[in-house]
PDB file of N, CA and C in Angstrom:
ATOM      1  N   UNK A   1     -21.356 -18.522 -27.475  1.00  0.00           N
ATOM      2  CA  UNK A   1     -20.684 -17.604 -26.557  1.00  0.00           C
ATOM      3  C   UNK A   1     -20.204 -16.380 -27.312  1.00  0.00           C
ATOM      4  N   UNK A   2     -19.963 -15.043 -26.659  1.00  0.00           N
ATOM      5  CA  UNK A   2     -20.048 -13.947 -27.244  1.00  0.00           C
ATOM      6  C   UNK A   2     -18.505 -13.880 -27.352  1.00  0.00           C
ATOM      7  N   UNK A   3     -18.415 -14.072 -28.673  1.00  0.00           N
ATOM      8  CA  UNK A   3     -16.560 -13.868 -28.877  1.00  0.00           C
ATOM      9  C   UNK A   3     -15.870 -12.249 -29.426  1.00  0.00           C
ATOM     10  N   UNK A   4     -16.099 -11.468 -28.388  1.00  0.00           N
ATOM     11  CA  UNK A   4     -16.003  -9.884 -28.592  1.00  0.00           C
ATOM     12  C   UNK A   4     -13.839 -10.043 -28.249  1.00  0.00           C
ATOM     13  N   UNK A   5     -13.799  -8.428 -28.873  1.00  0.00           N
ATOM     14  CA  UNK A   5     -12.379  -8.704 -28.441  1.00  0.00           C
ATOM     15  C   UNK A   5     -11.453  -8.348 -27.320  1.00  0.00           C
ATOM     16  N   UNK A   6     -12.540  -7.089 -26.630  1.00  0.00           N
ATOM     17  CA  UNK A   6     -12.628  -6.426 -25.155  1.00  0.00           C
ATOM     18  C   UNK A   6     -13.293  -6.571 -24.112  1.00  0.00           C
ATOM     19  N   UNK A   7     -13.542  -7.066 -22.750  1.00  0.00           N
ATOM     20  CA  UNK A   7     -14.049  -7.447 -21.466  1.00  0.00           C
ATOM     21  C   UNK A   7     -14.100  -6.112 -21.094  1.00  0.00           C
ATOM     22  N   UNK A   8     -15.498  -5.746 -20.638  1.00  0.00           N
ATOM     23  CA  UNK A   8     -15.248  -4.581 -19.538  1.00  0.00           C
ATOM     24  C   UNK A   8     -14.592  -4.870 -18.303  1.00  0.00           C
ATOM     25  N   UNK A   9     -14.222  -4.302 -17.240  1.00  0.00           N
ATOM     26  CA  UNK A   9     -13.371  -4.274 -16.092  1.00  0.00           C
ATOM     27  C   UNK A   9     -14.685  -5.895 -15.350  1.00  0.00           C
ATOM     28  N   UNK A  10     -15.984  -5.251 -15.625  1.00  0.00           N
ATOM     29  CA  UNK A  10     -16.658  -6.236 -14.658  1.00  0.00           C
ATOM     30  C   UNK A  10     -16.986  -7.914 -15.280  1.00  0.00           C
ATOM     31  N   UNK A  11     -16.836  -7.737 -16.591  1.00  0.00           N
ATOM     32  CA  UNK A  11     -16.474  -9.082 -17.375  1.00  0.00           C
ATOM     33  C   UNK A  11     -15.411  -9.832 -17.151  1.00  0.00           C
ATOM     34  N   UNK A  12     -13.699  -8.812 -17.006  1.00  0.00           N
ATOM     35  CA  UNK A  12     -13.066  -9.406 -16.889  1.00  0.00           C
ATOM     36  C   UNK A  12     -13.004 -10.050 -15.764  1.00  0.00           C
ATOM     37  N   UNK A  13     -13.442  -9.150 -14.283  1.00  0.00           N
ATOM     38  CA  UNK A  13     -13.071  -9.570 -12.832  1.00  0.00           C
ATOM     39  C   UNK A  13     -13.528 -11.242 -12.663  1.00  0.00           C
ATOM     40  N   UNK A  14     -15.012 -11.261 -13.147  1.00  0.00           N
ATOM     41  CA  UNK A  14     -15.782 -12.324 -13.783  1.00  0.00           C
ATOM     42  C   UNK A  14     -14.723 -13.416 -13.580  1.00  0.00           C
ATOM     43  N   UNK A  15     -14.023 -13.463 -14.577  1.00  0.00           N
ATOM     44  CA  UNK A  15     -13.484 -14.616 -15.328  1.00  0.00           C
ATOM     45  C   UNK A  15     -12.112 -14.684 -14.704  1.00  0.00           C
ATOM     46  N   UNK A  16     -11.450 -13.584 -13.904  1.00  0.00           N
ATOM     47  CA  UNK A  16     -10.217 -13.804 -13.713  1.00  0.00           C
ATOM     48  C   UNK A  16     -10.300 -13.996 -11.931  1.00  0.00           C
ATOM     49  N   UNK A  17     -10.747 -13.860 -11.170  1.00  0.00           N
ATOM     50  CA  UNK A  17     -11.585 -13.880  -9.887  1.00  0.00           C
ATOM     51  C   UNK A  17     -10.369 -12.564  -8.774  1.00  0.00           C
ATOM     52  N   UNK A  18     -10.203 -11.383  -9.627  1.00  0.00           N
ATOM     53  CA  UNK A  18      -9.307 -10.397  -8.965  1.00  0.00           C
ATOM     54  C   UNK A  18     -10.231  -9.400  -8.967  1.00  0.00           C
ATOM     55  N   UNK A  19     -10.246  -8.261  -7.385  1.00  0.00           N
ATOM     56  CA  UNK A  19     -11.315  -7.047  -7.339  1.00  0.00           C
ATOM     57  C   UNK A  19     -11.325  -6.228  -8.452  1.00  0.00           C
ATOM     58  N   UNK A  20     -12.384  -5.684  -8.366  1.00  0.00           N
ATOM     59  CA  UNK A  20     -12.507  -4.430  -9.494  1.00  0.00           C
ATOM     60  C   UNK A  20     -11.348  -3.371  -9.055  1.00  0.00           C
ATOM     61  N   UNK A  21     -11.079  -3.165  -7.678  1.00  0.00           N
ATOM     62  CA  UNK A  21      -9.810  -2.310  -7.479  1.00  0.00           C
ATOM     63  C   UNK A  21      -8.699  -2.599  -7.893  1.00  0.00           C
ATOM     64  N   UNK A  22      -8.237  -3.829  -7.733  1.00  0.00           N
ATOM     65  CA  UNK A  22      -7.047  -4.727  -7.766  1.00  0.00           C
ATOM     66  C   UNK A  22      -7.188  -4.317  -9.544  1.00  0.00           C
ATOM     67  N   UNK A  23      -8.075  -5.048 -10.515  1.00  0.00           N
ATOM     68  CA  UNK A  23      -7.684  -4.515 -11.925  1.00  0.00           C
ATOM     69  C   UNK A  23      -7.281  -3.003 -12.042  1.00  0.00           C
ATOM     70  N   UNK A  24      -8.343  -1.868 -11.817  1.00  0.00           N
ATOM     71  CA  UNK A  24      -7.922  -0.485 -11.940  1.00  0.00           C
ATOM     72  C   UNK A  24      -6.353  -0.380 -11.124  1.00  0.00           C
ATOM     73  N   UNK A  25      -6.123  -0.833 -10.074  1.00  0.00           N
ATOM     74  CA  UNK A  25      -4.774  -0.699  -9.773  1.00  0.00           C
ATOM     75  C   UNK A  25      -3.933  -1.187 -11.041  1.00  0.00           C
ATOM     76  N   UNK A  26      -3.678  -2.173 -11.085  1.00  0.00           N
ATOM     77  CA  UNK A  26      -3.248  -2.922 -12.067  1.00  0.00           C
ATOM     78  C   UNK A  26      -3.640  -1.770 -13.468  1.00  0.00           C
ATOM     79  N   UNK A  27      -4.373  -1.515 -13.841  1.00  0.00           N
ATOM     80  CA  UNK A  27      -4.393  -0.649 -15.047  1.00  0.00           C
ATOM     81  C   UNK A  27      -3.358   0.338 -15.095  1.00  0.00           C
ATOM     82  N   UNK A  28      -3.861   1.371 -13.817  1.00  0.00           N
ATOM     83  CA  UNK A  28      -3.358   2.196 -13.717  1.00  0.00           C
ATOM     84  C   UNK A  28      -1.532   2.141 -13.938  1.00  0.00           C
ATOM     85  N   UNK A  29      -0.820   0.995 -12.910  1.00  0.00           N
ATOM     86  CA  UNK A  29       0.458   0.430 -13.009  1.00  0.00           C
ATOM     87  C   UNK A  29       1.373   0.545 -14.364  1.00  0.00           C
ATOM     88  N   UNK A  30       0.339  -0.088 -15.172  1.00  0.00           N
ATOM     89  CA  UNK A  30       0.162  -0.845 -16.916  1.00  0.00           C
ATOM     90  C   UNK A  30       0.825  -2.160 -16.746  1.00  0.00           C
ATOM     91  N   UNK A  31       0.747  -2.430 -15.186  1.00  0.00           N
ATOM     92  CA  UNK A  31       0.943  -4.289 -15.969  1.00  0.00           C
ATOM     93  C   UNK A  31      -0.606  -5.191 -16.160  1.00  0.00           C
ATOM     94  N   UNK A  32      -1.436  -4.161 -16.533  1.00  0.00           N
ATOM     95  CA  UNK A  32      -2.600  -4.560 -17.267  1.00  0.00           C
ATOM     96  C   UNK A  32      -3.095  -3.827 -18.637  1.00  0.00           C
ATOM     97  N   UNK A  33      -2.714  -4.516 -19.788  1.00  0.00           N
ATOM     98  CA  UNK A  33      -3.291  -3.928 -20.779  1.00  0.00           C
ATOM     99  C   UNK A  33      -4.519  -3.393 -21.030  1.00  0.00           C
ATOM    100  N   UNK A  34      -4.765  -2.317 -21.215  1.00  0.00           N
ATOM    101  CA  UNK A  34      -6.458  -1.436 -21.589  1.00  0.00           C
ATOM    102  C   UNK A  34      -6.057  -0.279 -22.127  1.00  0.00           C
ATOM    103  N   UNK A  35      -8.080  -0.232 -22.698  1.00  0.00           N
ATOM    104  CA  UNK A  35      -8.080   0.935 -23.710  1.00  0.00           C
ATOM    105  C   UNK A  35      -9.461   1.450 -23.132  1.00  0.00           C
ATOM    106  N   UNK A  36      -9.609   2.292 -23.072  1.00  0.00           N
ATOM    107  CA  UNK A  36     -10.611   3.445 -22.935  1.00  0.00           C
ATOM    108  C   UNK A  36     -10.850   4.553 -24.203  1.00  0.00           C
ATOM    109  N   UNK A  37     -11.918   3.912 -24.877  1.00  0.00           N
ATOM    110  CA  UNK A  37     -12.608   4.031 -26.167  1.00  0.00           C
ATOM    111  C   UNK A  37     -13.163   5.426 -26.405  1.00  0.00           C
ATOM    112  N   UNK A  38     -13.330   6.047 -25.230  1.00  0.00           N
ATOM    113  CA  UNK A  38     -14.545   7.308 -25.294  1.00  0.00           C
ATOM    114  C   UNK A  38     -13.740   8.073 -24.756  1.00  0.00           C
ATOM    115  N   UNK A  39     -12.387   8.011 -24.259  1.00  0.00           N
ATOM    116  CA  UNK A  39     -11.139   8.872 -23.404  1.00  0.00           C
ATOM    117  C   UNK A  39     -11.557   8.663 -22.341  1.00  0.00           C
ATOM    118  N   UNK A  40     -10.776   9.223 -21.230  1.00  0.00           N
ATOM    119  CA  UNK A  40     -10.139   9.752 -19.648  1.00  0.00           C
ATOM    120  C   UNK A  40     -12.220   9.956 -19.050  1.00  0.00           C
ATOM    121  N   UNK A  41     -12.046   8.966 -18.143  1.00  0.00           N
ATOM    122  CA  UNK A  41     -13.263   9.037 -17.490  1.00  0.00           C
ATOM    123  C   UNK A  41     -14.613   8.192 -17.930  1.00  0.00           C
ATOM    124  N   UNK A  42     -14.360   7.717 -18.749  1.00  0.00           N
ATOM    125  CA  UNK A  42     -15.433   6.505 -19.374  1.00  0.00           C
ATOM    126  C   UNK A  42     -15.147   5.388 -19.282  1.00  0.00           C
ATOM    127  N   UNK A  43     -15.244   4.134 -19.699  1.00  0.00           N
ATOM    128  CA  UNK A  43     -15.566   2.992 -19.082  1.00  0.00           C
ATOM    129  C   UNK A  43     -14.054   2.357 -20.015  1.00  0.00           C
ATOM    130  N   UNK A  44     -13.131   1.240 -19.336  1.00  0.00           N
ATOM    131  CA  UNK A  44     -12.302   0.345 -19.640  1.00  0.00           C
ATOM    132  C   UNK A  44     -12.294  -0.664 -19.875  1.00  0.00           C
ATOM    133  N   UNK A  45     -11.721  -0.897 -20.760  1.00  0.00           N
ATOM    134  CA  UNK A  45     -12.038  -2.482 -21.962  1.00  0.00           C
ATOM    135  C   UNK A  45     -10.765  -2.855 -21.451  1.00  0.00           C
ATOM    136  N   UNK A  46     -10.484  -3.931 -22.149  1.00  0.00           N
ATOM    137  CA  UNK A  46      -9.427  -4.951 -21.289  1.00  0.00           C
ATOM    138  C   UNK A  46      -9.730  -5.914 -22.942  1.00  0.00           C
ATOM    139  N   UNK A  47      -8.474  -6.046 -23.316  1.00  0.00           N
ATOM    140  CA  UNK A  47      -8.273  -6.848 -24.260  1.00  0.00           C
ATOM    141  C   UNK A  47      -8.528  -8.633 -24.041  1.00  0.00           C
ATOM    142  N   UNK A  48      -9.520  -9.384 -24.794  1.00  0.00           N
ATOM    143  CA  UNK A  48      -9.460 -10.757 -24.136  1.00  0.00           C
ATOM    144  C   UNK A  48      -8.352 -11.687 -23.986  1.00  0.00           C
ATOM    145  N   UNK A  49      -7.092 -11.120 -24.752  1.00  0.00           N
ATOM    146  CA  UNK A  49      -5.891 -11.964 -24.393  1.00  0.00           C
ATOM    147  C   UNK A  49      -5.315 -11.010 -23.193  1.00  0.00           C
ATOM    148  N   UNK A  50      -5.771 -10.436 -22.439  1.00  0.00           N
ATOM    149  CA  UNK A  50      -4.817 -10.019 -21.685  1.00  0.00           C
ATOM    150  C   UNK A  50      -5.196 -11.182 -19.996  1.00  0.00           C
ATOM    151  N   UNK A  51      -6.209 -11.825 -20.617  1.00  0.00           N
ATOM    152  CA  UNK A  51      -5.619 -12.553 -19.187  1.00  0.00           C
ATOM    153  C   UNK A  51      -4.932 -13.353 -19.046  1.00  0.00           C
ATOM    154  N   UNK A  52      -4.968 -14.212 -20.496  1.00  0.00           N
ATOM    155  CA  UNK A  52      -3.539 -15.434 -20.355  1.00  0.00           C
ATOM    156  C   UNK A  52      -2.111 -14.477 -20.145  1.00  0.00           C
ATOM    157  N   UNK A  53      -2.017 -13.278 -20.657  1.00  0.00           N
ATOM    158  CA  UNK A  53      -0.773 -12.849 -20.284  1.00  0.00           C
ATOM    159  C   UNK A  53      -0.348 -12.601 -18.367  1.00  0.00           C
ATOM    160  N   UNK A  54      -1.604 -12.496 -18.281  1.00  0.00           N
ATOM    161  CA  UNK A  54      -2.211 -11.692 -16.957  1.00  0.00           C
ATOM    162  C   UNK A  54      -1.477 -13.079 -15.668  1.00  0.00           C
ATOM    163  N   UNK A  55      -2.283 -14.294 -16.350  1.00  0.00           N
ATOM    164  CA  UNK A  55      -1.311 -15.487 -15.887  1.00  0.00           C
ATOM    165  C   UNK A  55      -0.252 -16.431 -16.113  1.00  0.00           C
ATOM    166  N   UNK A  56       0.351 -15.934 -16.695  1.00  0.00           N
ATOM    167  CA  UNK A  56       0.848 -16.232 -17.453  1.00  0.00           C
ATOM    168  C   UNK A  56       2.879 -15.447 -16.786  1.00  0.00           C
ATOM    169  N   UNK A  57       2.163 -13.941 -16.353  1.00  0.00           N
ATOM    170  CA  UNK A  57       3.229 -13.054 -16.002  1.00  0.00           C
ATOM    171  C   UNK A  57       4.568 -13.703 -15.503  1.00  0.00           C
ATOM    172  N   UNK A  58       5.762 -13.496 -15.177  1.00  0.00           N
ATOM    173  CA  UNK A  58       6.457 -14.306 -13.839  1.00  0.00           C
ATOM    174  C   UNK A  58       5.666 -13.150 -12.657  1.00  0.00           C
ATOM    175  N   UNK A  59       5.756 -13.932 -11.736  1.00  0.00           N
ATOM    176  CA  UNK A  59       5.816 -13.722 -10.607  1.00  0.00           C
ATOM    177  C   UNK A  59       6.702 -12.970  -9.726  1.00  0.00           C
ATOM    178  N   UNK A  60       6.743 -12.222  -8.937  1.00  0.00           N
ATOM    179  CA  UNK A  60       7.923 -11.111  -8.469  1.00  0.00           C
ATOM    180  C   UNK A  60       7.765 -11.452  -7.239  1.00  0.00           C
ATOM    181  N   UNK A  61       9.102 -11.787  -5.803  1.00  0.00           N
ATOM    182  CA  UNK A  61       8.904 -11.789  -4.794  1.00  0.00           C
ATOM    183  C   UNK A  61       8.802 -10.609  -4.154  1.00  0.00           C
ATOM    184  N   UNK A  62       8.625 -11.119  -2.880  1.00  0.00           N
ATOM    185  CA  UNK A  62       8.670  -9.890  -2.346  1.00  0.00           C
ATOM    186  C   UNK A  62       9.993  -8.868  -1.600  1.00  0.00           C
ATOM    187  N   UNK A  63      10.490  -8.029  -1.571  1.00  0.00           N
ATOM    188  CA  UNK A  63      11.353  -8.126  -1.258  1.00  0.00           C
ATOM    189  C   UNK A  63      11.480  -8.648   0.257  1.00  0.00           C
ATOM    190  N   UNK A  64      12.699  -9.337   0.914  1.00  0.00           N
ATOM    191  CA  UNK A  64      13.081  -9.220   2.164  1.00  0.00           C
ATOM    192  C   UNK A  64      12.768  -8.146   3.366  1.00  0.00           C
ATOM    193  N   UNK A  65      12.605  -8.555   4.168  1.00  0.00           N
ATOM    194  CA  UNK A  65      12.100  -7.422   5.342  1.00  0.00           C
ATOM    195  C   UNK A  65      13.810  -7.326   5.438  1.00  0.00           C
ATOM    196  N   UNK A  66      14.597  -6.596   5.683  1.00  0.00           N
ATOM    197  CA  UNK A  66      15.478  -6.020   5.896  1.00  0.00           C
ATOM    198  C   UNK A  66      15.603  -5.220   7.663  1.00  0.00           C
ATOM    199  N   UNK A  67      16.052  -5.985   8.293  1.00  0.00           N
ATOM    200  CA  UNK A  67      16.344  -6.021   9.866  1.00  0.00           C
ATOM    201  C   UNK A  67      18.018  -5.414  10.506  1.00  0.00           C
ATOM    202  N   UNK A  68      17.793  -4.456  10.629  1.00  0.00           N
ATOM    203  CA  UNK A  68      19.079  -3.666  10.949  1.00  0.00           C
ATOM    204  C   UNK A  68      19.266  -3.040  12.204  1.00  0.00           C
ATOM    205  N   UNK A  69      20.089  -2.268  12.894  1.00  0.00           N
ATOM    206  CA  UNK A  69      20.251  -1.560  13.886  1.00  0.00           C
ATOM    207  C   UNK A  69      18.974  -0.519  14.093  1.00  0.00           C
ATOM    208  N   UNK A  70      18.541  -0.354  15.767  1.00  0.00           N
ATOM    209  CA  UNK A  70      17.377   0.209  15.888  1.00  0.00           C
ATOM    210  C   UNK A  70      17.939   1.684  15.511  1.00  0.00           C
ATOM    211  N   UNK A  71      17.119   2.857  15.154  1.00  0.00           N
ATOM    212  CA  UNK A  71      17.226   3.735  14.529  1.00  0.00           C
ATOM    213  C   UNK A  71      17.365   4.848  16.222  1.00  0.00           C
ATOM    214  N   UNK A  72      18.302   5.772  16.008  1.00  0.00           N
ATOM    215  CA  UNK A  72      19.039   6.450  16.648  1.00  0.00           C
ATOM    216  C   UNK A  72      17.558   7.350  17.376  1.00  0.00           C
ATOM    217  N   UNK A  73      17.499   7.402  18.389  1.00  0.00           N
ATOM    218  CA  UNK A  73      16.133   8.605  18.933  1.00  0.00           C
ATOM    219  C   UNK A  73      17.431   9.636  19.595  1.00  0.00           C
ATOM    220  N   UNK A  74      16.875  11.061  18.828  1.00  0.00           N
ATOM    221  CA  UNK A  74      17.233  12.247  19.226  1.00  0.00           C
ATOM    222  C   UNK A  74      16.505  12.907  20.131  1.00  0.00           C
ATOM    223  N   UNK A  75      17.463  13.892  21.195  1.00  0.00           N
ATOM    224  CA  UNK A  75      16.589  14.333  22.149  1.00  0.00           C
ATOM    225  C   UNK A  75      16.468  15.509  22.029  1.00  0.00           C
ATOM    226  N   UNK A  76      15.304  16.636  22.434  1.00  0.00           N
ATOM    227  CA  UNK A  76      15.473  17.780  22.129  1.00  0.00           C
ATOM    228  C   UNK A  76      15.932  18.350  23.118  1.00  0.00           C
ATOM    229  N   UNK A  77      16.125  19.780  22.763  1.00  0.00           N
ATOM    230  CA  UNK A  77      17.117  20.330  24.174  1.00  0.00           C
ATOM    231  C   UNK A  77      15.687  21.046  24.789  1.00  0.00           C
ATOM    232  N   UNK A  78      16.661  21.392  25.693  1.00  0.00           N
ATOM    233  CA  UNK A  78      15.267  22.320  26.782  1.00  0.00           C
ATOM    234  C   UNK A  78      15.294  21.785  27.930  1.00  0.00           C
ATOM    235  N   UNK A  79      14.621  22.103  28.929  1.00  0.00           N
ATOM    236  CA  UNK A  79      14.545  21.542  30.506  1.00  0.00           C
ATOM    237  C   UNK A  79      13.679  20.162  30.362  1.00  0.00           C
ATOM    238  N   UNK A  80      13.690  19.650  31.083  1.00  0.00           N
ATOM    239  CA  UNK A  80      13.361  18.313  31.101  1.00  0.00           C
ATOM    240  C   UNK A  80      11.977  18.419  31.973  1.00  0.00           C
ATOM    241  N   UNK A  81      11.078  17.867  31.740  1.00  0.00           N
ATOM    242  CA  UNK A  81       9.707  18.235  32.532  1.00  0.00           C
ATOM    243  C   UNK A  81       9.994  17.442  33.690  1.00  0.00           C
ATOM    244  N   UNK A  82       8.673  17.675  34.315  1.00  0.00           N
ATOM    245  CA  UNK A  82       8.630  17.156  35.955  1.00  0.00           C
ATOM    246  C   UNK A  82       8.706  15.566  36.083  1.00  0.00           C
ATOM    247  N   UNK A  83       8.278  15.284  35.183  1.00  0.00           N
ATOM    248  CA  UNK A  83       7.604  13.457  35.402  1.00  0.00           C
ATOM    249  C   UNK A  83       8.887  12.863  35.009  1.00  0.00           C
ATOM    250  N   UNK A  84       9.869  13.492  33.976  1.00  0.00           N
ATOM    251  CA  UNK A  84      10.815  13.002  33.545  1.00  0.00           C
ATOM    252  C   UNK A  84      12.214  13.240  34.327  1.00  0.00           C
ATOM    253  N   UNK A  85      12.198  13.687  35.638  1.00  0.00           N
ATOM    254  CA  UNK A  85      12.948  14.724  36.282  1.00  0.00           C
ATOM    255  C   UNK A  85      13.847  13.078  36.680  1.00  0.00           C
ATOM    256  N   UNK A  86      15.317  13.174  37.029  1.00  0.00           N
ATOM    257  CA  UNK A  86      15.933  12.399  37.681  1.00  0.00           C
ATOM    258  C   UNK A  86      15.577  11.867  39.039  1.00  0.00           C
ATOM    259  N   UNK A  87      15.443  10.591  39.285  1.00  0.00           N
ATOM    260  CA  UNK A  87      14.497   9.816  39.771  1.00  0.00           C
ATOM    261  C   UNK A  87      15.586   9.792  41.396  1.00  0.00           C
ATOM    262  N   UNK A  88      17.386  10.216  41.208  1.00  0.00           N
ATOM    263  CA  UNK A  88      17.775  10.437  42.778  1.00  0.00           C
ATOM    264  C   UNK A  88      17.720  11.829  43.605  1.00  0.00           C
ATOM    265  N   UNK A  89      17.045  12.799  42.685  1.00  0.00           N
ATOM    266  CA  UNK A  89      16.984  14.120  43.089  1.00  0.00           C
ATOM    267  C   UNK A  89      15.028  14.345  44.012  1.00  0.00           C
ATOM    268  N   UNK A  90      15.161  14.065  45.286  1.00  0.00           N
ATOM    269  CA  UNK A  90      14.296  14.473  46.085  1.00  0.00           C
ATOM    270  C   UNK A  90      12.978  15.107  45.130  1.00  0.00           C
ATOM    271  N   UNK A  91      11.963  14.230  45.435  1.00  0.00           N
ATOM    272  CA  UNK A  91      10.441  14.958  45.333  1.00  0.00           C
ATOM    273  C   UNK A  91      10.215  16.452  45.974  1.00  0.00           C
ATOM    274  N   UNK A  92       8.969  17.477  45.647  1.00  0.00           N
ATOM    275  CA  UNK A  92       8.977  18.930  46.368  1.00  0.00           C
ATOM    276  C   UNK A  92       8.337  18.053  47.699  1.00  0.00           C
ATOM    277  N   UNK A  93       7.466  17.198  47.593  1.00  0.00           N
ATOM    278  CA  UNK A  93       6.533  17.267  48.685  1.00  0.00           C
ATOM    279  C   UNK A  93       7.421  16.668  49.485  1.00  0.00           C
ATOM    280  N   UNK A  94       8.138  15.607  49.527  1.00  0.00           N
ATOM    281  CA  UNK A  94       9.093  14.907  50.202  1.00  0.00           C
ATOM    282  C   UNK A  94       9.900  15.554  50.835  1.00  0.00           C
ATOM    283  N   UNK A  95      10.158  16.608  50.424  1.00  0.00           N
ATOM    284  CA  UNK A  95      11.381  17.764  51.511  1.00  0.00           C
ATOM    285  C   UNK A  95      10.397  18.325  52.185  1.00  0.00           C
ATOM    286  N   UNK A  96       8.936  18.995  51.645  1.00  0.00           N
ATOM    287  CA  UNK A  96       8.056  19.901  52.517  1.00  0.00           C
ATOM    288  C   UNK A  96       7.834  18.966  54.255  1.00  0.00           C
ATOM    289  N   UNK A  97       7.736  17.637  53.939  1.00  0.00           N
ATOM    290  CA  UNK A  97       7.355  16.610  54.845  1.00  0.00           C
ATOM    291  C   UNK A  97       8.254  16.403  55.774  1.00  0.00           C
ATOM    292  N   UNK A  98       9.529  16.868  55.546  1.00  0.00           N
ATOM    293  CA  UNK A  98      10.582  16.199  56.629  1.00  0.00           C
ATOM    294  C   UNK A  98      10.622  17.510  57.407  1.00  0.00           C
TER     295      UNK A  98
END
């Protein structure tokens, strides 16, 4: 077996069973160790101990959904359109009719 000391992104996904996005996320973050050998825009190595760290991490919950008072709706000023008009103030056609 090839005992190198860097996984490319598609070696590692391989072996660790997480998307190729999910690592570049994770890179990007830096709670994934890598090096990019050739600079900014070429291909990412991934150290081979970084996956026992990788599982190794603690675990973070998530936070709580946080459930509070419904949030205040403001109204704007101005005349109030037709459809929205007060519902005891007579229709036009309804007066034309009587």
């Amino acid at each position: 077996m090839d005992e190198r000391e860097y996984l490319t992104l598609d070696e590692f996904q391989k072996r660790c069973g997480l998307s190729i996005v999910t690592l570049r996320r994770y890179v990007k973050s830096g709670k994934l160790e890598s090096v990019q050998a050739a600079g900014r825009g070429h291909r990412i190595l991934i150290p081979r101990d970084a996956l026992d760290k990788l599982r190794t991490a603690p675990k973070k919950s998530p936070d709580p959904i946080r459930v509070g008072p419904p949030a205040k709706i403001s109204t704007l000023s101005g005349p109030k359109p037709r459809w929205r008009a007060d519902p005891a103030r007579p229709k036009p056609d309804a007066a034309a009719e009587a």
